[in-house]
Protein backbone atom coordinates (compact mmCIF):
# COMPACT_ATOMS: atom_id res chain seq x y z
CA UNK A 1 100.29 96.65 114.02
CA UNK A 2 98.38 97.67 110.59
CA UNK A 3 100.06 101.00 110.99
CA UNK A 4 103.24 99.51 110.54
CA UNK A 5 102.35 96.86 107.78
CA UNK A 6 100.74 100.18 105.79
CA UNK A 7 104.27 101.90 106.10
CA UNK A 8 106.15 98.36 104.95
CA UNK A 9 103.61 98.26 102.19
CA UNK A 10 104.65 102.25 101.73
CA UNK A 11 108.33 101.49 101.76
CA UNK A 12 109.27 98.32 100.53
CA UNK A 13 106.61 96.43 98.37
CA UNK A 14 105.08 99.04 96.57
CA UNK A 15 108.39 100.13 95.40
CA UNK A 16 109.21 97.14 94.43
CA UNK A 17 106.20 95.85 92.65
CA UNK A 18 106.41 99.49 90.72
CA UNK A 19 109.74 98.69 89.50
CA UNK A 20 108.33 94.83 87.99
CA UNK A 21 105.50 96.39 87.22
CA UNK A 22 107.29 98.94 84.85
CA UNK A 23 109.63 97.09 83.58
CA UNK A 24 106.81 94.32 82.70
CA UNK A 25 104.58 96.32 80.75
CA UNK A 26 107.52 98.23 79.06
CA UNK A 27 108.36 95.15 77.07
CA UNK A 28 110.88 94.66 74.76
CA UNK A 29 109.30 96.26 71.47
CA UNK A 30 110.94 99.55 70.71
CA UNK A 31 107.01 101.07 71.02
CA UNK A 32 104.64 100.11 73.62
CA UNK A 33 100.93 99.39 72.32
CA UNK A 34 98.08 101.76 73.48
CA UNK A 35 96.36 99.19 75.42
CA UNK A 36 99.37 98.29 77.07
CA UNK A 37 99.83 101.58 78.50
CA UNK A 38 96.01 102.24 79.03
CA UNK A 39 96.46 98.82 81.54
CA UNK A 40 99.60 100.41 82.65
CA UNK A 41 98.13 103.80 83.73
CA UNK A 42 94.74 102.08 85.10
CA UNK A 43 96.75 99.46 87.75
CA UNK A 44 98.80 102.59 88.88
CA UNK A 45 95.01 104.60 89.77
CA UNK A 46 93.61 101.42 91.02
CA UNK A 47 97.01 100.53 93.53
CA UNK A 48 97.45 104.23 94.96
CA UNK A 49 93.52 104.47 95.51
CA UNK A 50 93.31 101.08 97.19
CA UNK A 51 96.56 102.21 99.35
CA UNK A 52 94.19 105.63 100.20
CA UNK A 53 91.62 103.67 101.38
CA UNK A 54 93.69 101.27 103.40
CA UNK A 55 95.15 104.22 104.95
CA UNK A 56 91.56 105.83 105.90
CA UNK A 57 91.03 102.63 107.58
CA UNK A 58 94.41 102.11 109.38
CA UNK A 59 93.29 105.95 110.43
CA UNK A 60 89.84 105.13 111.77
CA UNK A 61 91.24 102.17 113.77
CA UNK A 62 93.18 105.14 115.46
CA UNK A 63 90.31 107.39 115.63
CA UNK A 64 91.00 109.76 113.12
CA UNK A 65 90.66 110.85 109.91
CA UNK A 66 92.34 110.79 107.11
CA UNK A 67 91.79 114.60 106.00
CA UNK A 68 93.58 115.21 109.37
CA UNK A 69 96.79 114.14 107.49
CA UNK A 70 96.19 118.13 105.86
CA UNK A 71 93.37 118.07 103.56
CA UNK A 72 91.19 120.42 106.26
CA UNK A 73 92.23 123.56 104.97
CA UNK A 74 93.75 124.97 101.78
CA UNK A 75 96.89 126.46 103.45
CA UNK A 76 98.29 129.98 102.83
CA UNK A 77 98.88 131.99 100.73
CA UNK A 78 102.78 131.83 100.52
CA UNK A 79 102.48 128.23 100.14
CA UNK A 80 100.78 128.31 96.80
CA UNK A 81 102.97 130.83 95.61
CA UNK A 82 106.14 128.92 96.35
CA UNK A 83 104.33 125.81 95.03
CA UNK A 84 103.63 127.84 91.91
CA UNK A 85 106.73 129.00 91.64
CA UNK A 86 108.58 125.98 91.81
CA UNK A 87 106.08 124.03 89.42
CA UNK A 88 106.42 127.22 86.72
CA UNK A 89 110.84 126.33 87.00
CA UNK A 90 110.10 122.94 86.77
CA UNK A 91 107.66 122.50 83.66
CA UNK A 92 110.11 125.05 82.18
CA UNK A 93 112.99 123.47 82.46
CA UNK A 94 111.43 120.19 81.11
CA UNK A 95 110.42 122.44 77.73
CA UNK A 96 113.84 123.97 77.28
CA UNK A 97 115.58 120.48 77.77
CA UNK A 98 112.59 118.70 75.36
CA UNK A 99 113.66 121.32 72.93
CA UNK A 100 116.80 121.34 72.66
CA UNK A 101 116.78 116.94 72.37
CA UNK A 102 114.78 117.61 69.97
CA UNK A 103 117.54 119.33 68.12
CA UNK A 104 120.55 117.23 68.94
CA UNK A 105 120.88 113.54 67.83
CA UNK A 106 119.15 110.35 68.99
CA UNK A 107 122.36 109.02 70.68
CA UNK A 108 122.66 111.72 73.17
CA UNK A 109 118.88 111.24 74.63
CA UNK A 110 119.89 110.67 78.00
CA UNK A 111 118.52 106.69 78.64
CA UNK A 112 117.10 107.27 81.59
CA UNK A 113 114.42 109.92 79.76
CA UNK A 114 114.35 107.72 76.83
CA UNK A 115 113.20 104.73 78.83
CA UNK A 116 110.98 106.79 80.58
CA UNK A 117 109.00 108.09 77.50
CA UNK A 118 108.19 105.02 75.97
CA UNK A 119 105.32 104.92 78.86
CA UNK A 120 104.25 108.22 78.96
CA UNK A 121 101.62 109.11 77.01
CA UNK A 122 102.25 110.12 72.69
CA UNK A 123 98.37 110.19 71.60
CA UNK A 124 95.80 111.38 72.36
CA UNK A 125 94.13 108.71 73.69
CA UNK A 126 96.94 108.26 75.86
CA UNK A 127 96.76 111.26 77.10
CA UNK A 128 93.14 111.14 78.08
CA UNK A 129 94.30 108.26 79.72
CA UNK A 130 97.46 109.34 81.49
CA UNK A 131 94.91 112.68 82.96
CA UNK A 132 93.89 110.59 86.12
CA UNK A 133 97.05 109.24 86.78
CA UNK A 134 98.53 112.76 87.06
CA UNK A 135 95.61 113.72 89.37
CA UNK A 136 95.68 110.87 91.64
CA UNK A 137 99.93 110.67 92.00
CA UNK A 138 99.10 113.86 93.53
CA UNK A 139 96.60 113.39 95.81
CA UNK A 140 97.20 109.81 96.93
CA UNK A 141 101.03 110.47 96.80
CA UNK A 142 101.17 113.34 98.98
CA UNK A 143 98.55 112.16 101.30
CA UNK A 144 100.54 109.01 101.68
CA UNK A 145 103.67 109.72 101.85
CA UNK A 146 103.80 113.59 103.02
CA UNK A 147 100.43 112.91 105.00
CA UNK A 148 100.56 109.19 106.10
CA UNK A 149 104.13 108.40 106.90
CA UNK A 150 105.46 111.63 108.65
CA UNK A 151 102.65 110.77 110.68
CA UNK A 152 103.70 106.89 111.35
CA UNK A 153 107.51 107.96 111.47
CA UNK A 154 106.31 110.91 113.71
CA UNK A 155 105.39 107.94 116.48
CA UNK A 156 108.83 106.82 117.08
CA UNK A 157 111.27 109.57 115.89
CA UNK A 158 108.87 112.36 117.89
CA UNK A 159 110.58 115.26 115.80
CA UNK A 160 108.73 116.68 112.75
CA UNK A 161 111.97 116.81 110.82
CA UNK A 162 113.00 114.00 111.62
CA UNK A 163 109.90 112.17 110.49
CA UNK A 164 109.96 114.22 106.89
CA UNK A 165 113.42 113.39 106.23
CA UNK A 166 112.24 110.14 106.41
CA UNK A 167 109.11 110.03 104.15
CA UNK A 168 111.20 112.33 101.81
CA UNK A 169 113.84 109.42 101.20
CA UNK A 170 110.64 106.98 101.14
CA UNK A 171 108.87 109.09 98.25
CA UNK A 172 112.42 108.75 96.30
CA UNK A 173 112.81 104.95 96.57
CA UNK A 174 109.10 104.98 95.73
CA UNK A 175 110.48 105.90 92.73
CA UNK A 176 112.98 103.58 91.58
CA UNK A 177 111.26 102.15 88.58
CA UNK A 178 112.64 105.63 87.16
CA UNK A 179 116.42 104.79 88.40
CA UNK A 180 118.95 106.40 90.27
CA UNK A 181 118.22 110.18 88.71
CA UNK A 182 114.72 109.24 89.33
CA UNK A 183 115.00 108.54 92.77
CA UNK A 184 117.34 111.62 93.71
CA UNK A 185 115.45 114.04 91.73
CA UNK A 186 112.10 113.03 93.25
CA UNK A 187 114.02 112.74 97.04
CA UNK A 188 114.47 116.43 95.89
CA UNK A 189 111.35 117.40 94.89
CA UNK A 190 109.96 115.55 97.94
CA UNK A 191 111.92 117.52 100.22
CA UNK A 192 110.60 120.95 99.03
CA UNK A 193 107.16 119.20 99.24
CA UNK A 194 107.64 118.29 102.69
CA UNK A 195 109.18 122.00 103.69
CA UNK A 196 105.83 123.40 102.12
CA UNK A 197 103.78 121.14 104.07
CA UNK A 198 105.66 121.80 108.02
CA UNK A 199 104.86 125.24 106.73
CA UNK A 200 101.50 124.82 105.33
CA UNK A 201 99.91 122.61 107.69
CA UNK A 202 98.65 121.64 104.45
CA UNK A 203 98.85 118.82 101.61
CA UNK A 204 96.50 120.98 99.16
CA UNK A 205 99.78 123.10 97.73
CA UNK A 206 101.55 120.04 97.49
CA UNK A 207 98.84 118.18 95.93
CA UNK A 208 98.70 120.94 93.02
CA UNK A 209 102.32 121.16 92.47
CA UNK A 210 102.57 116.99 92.08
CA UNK A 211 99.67 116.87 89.77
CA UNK A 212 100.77 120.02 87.70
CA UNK A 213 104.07 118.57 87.16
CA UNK A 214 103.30 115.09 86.33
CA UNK A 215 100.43 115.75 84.12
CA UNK A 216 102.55 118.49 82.00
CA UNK A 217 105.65 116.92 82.17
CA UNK A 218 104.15 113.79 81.26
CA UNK A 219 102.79 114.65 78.48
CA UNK A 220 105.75 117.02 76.91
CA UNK A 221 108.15 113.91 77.63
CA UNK A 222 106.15 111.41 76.34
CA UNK A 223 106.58 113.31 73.09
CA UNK A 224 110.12 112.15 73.04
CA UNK A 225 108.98 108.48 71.97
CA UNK A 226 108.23 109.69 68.76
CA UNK A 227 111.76 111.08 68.30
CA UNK A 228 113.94 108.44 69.64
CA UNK A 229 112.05 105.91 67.06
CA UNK A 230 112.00 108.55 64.42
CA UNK A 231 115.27 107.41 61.79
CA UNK A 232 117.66 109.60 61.71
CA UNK A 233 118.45 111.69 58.42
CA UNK A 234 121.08 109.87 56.18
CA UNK A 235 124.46 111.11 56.64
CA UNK A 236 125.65 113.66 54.74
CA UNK A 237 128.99 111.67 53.71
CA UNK A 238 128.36 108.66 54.01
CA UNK A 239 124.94 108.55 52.23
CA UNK A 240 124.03 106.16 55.42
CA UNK A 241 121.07 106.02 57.69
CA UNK A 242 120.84 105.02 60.82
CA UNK A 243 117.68 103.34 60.89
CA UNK A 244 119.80 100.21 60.08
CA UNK A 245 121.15 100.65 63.75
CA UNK A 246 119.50 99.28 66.67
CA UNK A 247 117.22 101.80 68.45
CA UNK A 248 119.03 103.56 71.10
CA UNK A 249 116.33 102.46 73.83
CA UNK A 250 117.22 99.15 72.94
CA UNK A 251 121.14 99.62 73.52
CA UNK A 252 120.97 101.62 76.82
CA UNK A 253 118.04 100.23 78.78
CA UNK A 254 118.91 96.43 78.23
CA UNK A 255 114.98 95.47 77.77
């Protein structure tokens, strides 16, 4: 029975608390205070740790151990090059797209990366901050949901890619505070995640690429804050600015 409340925990309520939680301590000023994200960034390493250790125990009432999940062995070779790989595509894309917003005008910052960056870190006391957050969304993510639940789902589907498929669609809803692009690009990142681990027989690949990703891309997004509440140059023409105008986080994310 705890096996099963851990995986409604997994699916539902933690999903939903994240996407309260988010949109609670994003607030409706156009910046978000320090401390608020500090408090922010501490809940989400308290939540996925206590989850880790709920799972160790749901484990050990099952006689095993958590590290069984894939944390025994390193995994091969071709797995950390394909997690490299990926994670090397990835962070680059994010710098190409970062710099070319930061070219183009306020107004076409796509909302759902200019909600997003109000949260991620901009300082550097932020970013100290935001460092465990990246490190533990990688371990306690993949061990949870790449680890924990193919496991669980393994019990009653009793086909591997069955059970992935199935933690892969989990880890996107476990993203919906990010919305609907969050969700399907994270399904999609979880599904390469998953492939690696069948392969692997190992979380450790998957655990660098999540961390690697989060904690770069976090930080080179969060940068975007300052340039979505930067004002805009005066008009040429017009001789107008568009500071007067309402922030364009404030238009498109209805906080």
């Amino acid at each position: 029975m705890e096996l099963w409340i851990l995986v409604f925990l997994l699916v539902v309520v933690q999903p939903l608390v994240g996407w309260w939680r988010f949109r609670s301590y994003l607030g409706r000023e156009p910046v978000v205070p320090t401390k608020r994200k500090l408090r922010f960034y501490g809940m989400i390493v308290f939540t996925q740790w206590t989850l880790m250790l709920l799972c160790a125990w749901v484990l050990s009432r099952r006689h095993l151990n958590i590290a069984e999940l894939g944390l025994l062995t390193p995994g091969p070779l071709w797995a950390w090059v394909a997690a490299a790989t990926l994670a090397v595509v990835l962070i680059g894309a994010t710098f190409v797209a970062v710099r070319n917003l930061r070219k183009s005008a306020r107004d076409e910052f796509p909302p759902h990366l200019a909600r997003m960056s109000r949260i991620l870190p901009l300082h550097p006391i932020e970013r100290v901050g935001f460092t465990p957050v990246a490190f533990t969304a990688g371990i306690c993510e993949e061990t949870l949901y790449r680890g924990f639940l193919t496991y669980a789902f393994l019990q009653v589907t009793h086909s591997m890619p069955a059970a992935l498929g199935l933690s892969t669609l989990a880890f996107g809803f476990g993203h919906i505070y990010q919305g609907p692009r969050g969700v399907l690009s994270t399904a999609l990142l979880g599904a390469f995640l998953a492939s690696i681990y069948w392969g692997a027989a190992s979380l450790w690949p998957g655990i660098a690429l999540h961390a690697a990703i989060d904690l770069v891309n976090g930080n080179v997004l969060g940068s975007l804050s300052r340039l979505t509440l930067t004002p805009a140059e005066p008009d040429a023409h017009t001789g107008a600015s568009t500071s007067e105008a309402s922030p364009p986080l404030e238009r498109t994310t209805g906080t």
